[in-house]
C-alpha atoms as a PDB file:
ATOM      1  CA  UNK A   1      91.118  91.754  37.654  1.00  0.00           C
ATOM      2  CA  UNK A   2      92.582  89.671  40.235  1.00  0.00           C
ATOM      3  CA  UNK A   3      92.011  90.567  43.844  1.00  0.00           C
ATOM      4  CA  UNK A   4      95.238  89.013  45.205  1.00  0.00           C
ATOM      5  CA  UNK A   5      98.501  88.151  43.887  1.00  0.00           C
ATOM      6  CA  UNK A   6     101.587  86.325  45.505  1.00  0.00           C
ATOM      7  CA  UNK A   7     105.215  87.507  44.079  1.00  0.00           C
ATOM      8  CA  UNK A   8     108.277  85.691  44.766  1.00  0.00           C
ATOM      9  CA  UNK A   9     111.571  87.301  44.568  1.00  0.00           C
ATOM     10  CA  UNK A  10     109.315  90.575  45.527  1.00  0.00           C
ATOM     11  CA  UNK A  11     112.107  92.752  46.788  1.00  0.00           C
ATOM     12  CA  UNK A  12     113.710  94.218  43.689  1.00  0.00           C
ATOM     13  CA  UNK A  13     114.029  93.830  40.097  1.00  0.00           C
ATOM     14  CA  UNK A  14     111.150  91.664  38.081  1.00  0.00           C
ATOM     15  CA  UNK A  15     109.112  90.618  41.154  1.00  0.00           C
ATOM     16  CA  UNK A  16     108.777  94.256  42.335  1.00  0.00           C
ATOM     17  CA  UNK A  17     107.584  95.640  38.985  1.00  0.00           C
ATOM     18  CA  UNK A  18     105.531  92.576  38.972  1.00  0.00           C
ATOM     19  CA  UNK A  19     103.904  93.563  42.448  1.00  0.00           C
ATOM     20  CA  UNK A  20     103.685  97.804  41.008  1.00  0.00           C
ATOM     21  CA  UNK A  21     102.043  96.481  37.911  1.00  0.00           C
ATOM     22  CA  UNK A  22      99.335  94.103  39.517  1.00  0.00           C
ATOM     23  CA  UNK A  23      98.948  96.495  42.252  1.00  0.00           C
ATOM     24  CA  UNK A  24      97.977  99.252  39.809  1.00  0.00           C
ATOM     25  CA  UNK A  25      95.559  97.390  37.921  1.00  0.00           C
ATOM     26  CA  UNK A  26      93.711  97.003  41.626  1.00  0.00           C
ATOM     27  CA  UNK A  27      95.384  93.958  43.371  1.00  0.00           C
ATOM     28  CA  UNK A  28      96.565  93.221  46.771  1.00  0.00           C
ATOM     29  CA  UNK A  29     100.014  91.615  46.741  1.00  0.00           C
ATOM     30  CA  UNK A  30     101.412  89.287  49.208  1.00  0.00           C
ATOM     31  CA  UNK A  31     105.217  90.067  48.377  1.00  0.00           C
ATOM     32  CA  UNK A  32     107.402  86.721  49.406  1.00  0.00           C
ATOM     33  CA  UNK A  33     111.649  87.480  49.589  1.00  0.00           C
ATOM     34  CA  UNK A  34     114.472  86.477  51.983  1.00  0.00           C
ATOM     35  CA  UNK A  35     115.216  90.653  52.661  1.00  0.00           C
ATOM     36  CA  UNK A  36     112.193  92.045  54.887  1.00  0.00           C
ATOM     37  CA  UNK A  37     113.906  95.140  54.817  1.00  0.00           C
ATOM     38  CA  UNK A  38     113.882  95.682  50.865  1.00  0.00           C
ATOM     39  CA  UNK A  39     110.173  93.872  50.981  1.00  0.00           C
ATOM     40  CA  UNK A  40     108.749  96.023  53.621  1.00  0.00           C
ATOM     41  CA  UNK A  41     109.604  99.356  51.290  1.00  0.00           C
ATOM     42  CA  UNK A  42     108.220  97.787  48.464  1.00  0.00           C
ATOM     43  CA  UNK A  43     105.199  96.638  50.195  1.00  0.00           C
ATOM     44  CA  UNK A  44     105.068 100.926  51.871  1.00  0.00           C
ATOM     45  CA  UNK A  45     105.449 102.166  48.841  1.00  0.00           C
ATOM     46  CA  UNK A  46     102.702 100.066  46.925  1.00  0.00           C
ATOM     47  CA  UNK A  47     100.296 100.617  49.753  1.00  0.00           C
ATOM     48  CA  UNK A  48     100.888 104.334  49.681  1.00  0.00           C
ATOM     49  CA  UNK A  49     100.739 104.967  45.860  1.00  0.00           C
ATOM     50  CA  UNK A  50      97.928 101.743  44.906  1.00  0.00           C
ATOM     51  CA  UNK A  51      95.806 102.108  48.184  1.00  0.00           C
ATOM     52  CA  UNK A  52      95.502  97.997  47.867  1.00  0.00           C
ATOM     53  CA  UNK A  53      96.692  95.772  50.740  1.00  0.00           C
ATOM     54  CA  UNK A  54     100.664  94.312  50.529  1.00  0.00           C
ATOM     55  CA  UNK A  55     101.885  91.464  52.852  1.00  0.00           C
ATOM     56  CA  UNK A  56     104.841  90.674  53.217  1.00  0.00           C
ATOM     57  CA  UNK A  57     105.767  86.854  53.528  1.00  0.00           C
ATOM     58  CA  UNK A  58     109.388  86.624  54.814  1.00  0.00           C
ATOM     59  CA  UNK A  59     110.571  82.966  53.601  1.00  0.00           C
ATOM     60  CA  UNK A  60     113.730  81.655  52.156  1.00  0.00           C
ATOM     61  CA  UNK A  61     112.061  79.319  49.465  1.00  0.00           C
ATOM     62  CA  UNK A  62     114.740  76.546  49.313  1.00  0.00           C
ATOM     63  CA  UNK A  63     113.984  75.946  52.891  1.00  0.00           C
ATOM     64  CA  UNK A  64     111.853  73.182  53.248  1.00  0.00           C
ATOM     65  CA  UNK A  65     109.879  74.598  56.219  1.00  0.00           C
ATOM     66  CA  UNK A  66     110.055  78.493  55.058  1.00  0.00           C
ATOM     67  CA  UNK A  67     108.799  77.021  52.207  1.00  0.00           C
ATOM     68  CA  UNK A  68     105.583  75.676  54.062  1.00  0.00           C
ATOM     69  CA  UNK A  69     104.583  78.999  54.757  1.00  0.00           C
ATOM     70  CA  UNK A  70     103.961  80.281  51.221  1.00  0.00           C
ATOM     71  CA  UNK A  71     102.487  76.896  50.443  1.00  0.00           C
ATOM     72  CA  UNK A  72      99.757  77.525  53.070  1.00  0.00           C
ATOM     73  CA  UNK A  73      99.230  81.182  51.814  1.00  0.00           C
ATOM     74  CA  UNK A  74      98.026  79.929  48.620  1.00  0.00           C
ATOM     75  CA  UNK A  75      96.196  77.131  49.847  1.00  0.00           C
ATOM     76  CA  UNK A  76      94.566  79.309  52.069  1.00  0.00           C
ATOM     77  CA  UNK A  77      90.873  79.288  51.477  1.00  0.00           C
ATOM     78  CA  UNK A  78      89.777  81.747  53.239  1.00  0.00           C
ATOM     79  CA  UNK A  79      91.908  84.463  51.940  1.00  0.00           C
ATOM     80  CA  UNK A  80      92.504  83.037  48.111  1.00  0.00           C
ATOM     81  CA  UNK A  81      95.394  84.039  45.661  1.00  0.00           C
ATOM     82  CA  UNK A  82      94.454  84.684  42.046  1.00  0.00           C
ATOM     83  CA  UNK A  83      97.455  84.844  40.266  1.00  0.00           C
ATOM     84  CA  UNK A  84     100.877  83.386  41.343  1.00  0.00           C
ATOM     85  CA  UNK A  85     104.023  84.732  39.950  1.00  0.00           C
ATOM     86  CA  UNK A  86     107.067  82.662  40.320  1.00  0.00           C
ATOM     87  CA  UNK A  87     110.337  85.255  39.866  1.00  0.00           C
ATOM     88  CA  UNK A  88     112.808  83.841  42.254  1.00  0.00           C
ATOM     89  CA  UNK A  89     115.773  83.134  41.175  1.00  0.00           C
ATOM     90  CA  UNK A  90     119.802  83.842  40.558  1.00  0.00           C
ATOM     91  CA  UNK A  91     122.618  83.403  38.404  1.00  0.00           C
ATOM     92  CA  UNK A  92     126.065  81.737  38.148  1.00  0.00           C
ATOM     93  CA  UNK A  93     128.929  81.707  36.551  1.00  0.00           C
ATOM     94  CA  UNK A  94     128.859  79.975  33.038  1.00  0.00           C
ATOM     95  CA  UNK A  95     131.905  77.578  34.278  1.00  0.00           C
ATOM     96  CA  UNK A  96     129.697  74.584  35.705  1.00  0.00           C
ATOM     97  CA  UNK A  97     133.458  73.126  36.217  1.00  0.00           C
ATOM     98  CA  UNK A  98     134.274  75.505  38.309  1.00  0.00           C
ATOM     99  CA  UNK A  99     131.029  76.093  40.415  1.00  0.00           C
ATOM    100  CA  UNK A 100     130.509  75.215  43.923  1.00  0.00           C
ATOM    101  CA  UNK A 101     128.206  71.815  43.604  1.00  0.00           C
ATOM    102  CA  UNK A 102     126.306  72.862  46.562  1.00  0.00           C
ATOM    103  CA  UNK A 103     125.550  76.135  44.542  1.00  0.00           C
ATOM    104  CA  UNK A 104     124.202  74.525  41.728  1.00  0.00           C
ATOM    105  CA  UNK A 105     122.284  72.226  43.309  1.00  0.00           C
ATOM    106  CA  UNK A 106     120.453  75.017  45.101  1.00  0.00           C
ATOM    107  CA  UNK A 107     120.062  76.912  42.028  1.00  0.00           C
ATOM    108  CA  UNK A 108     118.479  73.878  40.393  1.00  0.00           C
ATOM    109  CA  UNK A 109     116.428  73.618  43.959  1.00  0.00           C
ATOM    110  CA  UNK A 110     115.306  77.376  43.403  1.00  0.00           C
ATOM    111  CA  UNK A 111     114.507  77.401  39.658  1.00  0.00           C
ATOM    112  CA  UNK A 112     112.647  73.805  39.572  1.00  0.00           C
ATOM    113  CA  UNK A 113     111.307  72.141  42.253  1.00  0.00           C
ATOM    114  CA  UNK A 114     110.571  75.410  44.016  1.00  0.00           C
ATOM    115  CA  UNK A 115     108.187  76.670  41.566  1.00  0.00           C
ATOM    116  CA  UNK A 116     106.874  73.369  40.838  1.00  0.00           C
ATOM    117  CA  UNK A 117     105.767  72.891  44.268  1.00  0.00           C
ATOM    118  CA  UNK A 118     104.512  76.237  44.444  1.00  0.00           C
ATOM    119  CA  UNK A 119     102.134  75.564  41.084  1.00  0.00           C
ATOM    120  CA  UNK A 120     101.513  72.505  42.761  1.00  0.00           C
ATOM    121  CA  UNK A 121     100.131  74.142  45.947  1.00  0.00           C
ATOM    122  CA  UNK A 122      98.378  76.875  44.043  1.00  0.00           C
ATOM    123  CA  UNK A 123      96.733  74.648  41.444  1.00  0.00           C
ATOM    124  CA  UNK A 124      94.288  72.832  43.719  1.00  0.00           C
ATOM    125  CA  UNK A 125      92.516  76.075  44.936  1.00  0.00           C
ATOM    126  CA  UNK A 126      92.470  77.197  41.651  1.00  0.00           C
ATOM    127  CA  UNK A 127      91.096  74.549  39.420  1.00  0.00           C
ATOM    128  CA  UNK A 128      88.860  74.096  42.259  1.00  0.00           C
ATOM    129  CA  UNK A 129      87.485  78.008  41.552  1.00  0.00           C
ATOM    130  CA  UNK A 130      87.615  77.766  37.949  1.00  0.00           C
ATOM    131  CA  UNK A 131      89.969  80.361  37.671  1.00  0.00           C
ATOM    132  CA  UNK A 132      93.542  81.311  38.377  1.00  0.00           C
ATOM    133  CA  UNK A 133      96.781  82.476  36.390  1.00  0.00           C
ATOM    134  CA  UNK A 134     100.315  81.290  36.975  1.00  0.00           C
ATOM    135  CA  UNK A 135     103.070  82.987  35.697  1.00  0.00           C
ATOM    136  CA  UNK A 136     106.867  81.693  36.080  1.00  0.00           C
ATOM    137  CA  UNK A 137     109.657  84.081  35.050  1.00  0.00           C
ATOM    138  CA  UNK A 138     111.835  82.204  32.519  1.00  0.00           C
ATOM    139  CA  UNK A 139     114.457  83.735  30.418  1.00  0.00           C
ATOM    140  CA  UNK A 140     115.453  83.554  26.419  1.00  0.00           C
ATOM    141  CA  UNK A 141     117.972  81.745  27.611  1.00  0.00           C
ATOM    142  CA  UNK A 142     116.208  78.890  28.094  1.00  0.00           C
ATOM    143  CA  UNK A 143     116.557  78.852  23.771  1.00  0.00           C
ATOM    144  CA  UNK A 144     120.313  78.573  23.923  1.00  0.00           C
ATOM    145  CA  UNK A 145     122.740  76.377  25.199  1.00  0.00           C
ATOM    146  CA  UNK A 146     123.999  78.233  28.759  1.00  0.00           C
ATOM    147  CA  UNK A 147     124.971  75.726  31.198  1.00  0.00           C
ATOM    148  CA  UNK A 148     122.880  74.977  33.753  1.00  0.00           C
ATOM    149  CA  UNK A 149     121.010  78.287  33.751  1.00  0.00           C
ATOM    150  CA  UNK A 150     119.881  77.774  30.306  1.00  0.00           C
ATOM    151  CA  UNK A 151     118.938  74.118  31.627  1.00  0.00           C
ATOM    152  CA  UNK A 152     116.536  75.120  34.444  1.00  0.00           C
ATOM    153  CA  UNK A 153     115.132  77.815  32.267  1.00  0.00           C
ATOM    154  CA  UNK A 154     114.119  75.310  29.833  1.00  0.00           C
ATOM    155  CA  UNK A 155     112.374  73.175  32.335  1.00  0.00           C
ATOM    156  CA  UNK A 156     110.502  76.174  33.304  1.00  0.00           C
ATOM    157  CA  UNK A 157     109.228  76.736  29.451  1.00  0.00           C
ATOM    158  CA  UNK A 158     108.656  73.062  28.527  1.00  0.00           C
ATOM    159  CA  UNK A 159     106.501  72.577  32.035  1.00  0.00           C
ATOM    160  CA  UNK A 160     104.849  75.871  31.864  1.00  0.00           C
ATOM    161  CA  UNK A 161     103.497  74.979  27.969  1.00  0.00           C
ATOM    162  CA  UNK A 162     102.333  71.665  29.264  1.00  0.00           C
ATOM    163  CA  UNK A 163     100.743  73.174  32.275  1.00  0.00           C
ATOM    164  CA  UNK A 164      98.885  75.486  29.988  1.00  0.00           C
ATOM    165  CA  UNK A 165      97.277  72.934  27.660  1.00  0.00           C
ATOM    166  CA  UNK A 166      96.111  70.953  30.540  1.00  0.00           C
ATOM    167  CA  UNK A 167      94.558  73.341  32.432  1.00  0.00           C
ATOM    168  CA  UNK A 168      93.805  76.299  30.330  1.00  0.00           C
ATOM    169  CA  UNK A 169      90.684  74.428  29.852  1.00  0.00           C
ATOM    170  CA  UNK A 170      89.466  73.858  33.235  1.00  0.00           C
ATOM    171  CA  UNK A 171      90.322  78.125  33.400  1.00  0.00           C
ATOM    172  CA  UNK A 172      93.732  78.303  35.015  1.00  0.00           C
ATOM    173  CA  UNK A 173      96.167  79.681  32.720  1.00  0.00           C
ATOM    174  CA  UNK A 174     100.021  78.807  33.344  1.00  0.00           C
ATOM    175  CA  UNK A 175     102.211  81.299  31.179  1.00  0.00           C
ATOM    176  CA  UNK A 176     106.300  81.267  30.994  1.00  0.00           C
ATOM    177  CA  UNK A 177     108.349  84.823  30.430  1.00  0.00           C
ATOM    178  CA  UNK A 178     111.196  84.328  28.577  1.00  0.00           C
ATOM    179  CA  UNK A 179     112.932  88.200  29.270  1.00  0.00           C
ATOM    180  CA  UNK A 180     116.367  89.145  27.452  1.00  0.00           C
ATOM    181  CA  UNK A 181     118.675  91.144  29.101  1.00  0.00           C
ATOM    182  CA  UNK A 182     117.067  93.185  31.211  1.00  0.00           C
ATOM    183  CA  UNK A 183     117.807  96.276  33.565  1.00  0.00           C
ATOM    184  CA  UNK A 184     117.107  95.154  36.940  1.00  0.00           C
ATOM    185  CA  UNK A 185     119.998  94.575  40.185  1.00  0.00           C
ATOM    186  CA  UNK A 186     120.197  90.934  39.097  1.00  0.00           C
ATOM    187  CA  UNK A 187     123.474  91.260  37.577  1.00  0.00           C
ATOM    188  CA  UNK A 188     124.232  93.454  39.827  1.00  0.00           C
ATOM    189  CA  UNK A 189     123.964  90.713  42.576  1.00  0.00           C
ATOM    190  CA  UNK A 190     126.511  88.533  40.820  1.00  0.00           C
ATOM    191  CA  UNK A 191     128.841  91.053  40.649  1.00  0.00           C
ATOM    192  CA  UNK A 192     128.126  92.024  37.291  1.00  0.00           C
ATOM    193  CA  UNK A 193     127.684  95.696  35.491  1.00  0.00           C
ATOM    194  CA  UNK A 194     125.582  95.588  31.990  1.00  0.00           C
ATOM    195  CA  UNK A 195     128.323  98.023  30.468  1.00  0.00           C
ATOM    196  CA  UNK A 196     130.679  95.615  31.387  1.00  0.00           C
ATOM    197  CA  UNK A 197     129.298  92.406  29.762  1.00  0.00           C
ATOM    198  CA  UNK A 198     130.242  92.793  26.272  1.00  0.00           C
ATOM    199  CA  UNK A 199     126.138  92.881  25.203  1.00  0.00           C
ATOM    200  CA  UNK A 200     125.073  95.951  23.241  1.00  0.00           C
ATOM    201  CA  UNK A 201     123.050  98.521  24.423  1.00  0.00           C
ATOM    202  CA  UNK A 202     120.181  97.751  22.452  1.00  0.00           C
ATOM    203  CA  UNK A 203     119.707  94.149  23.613  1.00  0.00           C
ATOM    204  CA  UNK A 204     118.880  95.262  27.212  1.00  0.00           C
ATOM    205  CA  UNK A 205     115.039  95.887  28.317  1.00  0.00           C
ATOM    206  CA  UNK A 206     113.726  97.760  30.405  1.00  0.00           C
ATOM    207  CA  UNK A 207     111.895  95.752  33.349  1.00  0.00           C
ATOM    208  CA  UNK A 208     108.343  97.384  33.044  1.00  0.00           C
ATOM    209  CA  UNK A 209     108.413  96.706  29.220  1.00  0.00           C
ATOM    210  CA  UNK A 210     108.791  93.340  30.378  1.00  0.00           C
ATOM    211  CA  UNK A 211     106.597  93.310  32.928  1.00  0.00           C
ATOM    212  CA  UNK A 212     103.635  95.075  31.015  1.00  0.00           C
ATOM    213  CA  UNK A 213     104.202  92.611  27.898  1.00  0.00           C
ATOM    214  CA  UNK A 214     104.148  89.811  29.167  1.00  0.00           C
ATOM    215  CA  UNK A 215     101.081  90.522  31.758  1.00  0.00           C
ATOM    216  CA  UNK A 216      98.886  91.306  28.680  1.00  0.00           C
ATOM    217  CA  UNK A 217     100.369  87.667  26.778  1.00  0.00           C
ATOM    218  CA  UNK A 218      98.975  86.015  30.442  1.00  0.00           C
ATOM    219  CA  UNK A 219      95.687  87.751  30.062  1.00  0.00           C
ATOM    220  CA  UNK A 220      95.166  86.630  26.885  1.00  0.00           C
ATOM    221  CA  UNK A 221      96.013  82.996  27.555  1.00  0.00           C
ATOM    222  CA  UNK A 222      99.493  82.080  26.279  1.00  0.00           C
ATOM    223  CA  UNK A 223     101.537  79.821  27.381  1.00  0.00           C
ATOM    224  CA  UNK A 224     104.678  81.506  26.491  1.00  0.00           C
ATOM    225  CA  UNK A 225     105.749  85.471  25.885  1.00  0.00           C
ATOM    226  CA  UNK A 226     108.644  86.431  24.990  1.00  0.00           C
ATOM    227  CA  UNK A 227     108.689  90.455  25.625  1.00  0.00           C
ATOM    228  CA  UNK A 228     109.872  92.776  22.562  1.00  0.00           C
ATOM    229  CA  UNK A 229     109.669  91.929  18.963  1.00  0.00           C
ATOM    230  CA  UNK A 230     113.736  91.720  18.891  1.00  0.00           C
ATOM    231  CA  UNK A 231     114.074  89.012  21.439  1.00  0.00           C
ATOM    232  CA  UNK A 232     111.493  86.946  19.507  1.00  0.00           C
ATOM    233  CA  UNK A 233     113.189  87.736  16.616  1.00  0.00           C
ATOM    234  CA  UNK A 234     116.121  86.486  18.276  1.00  0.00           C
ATOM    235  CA  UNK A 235     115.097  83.212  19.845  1.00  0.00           C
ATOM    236  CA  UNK A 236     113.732  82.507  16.601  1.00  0.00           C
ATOM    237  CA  UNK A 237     117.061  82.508  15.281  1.00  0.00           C
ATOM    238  CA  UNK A 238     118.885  81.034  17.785  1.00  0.00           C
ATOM    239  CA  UNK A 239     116.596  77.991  17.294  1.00  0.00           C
ATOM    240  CA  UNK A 240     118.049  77.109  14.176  1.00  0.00           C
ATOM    241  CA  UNK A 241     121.992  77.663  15.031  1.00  0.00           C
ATOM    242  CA  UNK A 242     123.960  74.938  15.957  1.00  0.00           C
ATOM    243  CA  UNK A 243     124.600  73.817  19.486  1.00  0.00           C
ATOM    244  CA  UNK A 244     128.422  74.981  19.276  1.00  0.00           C
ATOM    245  CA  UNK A 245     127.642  77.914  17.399  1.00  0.00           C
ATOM    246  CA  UNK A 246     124.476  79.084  20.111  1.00  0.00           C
ATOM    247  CA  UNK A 247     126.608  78.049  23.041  1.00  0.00           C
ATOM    248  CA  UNK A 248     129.570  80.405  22.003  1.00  0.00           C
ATOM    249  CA  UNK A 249     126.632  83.503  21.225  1.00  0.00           C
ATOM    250  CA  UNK A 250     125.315  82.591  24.980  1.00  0.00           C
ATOM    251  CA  UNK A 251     128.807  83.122  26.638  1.00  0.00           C
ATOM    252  CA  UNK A 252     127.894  87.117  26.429  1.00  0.00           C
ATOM    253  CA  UNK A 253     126.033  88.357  29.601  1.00  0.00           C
ATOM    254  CA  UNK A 254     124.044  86.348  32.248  1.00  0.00           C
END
């Protein structure tokens, strides 16, 4: 089991199941967020029900020298981090058109180069150990054609699959999570309701199905899960649709 784990996007949704989950299996967590507030009561209530240590590393990760602070927590030898999970992240509107260039180029900033550099940072330490796990939160739709979200989340799988062959030998495992919908406040954020998104009920997940699935896929190796036999089911399919036809199924939700 590892003995610490670093979370980003630790204050709600995906990141803090991520940080319950590990911490209940025995981990300290160093939870890393832009909202001390919401990641100093995650980090209370993980110490009080896990007994394990929780830091909290307030840093807004698309800020070059915020940034620098969680890339010298995991470079940090003397206190090491076994696992990194990379969940930061948020939505926009499908209309790339319409969207604020400034916004998408931050939300390109946030879902690529942010956890590259943090794999980057995290890697040395690791391979250096022999050991180490990386896991970056993708989403299914990185399988069909949703602007730019569908974009980054694709970069994320593709890299994350690579990363995995290269260095699953030398005993660092790299494994993407490809989610479907999923009941956490990330919708919620954009102004969204899941009632209200014209996706059936039984498409949603619940996040610590996802979180538990796809922490036993890392464990044993792989270098992508997809949580829930539906959504594979799914992806599988959408695989083999056309672009137009996949792109007008992907206009449903976030």
């Amino acid at each position: 089991m590892p003995k610490t784990v670093l979370v980003t996007g630790a204050s709600s949704g995906l990141g803090a199941e991520y940080a319950r989950r590990l911490a209940a299996r025995g981990a300290d967590v160093v939870l890393v967020g832009r909202d001390r507030a919401a990641l100093d009561a995650v980090a209370a209530e993980i110490r009080d029900r896990y007994r394990v240590q929780a830091e909290v590393l307030v840093a807004d990760l698309t800020k070059p020298r915020q940034r620098a602070k969680v890339e010298a927590r995991l470079t940090d030898p003397e206190r090491p981090i076994e696992v990194l999970v990379n969940n930061a992240g948020f939505g926009l509107p499908l209309a790339f058109e319409r969207n604020d260039i400034e916004d998408e180029a931050r939300h390109l900033e946030l879902h690529v180069e942010v956890p590259m550099r943090l794999m980057h940072a995290a890697l040395g330490p690791m391979l250096s150990r022999g050991h180490g796990r990386i896991i970056n939160v993708a989403s299914v739709a990185a399988y069909t054609p949703r602007s730019t979200y569908g974009a980054v989340k694709r970069w994320v799988v593709e890299f994350s699959r690579w990363a995995n062959a290269a260095y699953s030998p030398s005993g660092v495992t790299v494994t993407a999570v490809c989610p479907g919908f999923t009941h956490t406040n990330f919708h919620e954020r954009m102004g969204l309701a899941p009632g209200l998104e014209g996706v059936a009920d039984w498409l949603w997940l619940d996040a610590d199905v996802v979180v538990e699935q796809s922490l036993r896929d890392a464990a044993r190796g792989r270098a992508v899960s997809i949580p829930s036999v539906k959504w594979k089911l799914i992806t599988a399919a959408a695989r083999l649709l056309p672009a137009s036809v996949a792109a007008a199924a992907g206009r449903r939700g976030r």
